[in-house]
Protein backbone atom coordinates (compact mmCIF):
# COMPACT_ATOMS: atom_id res chain seq x y z
CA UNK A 1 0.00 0.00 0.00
CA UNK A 2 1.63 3.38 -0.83
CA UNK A 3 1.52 5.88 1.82
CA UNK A 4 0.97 9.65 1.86
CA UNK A 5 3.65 11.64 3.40
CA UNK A 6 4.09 13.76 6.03
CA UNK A 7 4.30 17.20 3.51
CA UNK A 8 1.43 15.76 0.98
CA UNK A 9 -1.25 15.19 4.22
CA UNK A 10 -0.42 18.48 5.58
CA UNK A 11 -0.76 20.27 2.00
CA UNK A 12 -4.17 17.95 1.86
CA UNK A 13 -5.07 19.16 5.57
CA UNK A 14 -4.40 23.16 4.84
CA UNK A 15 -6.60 23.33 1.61
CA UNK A 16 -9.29 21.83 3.48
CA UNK A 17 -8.57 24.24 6.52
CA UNK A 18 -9.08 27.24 3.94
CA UNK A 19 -12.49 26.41 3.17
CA UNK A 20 -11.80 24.47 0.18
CA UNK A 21 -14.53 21.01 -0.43
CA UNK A 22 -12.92 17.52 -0.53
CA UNK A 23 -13.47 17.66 -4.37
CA UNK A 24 -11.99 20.96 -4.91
CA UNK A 25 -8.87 19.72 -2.57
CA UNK A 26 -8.21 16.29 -4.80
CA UNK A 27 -8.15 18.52 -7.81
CA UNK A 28 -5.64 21.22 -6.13
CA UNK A 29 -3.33 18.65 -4.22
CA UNK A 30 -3.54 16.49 -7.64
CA UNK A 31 -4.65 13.90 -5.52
CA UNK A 32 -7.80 11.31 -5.22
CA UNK A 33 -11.17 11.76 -3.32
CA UNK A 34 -10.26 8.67 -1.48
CA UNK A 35 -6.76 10.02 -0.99
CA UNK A 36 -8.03 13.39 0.46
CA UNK A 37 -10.56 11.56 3.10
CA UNK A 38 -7.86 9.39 4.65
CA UNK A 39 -5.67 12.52 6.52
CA UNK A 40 -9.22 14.40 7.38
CA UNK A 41 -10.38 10.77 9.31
CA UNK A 42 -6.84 10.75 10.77
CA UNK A 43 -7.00 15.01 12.01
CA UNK A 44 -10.75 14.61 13.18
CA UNK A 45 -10.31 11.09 15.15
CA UNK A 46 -6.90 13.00 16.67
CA UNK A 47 -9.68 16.05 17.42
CA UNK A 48 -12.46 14.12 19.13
CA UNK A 49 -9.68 12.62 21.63
């Protein structure tokens, strides 16, 4: 399984903090809807604990 790293799911996770929709971040970040949902699970799980 490939893995994301560390400076692509913070790129992913600032787009989304500006506002931007999980759509409109896959196209930015060049990256897949799937792709873009995995770090916002990880950051909101982290949140809620």
């Amino acid at each position: 399984m490939n893995k994301l790293s560390i400076n692509r799911q913070s790129q992913i996770i600032k787009v989304l903090c500006e506002g931007n929709t999980i759509r409109a971040t896959a196209w930015i970040t060049d990256t897949a809807i799937n792709t873009v949902v995995k770090p916002l699970r990880k950051v909101g799980t982290a949140y809620l604990n």
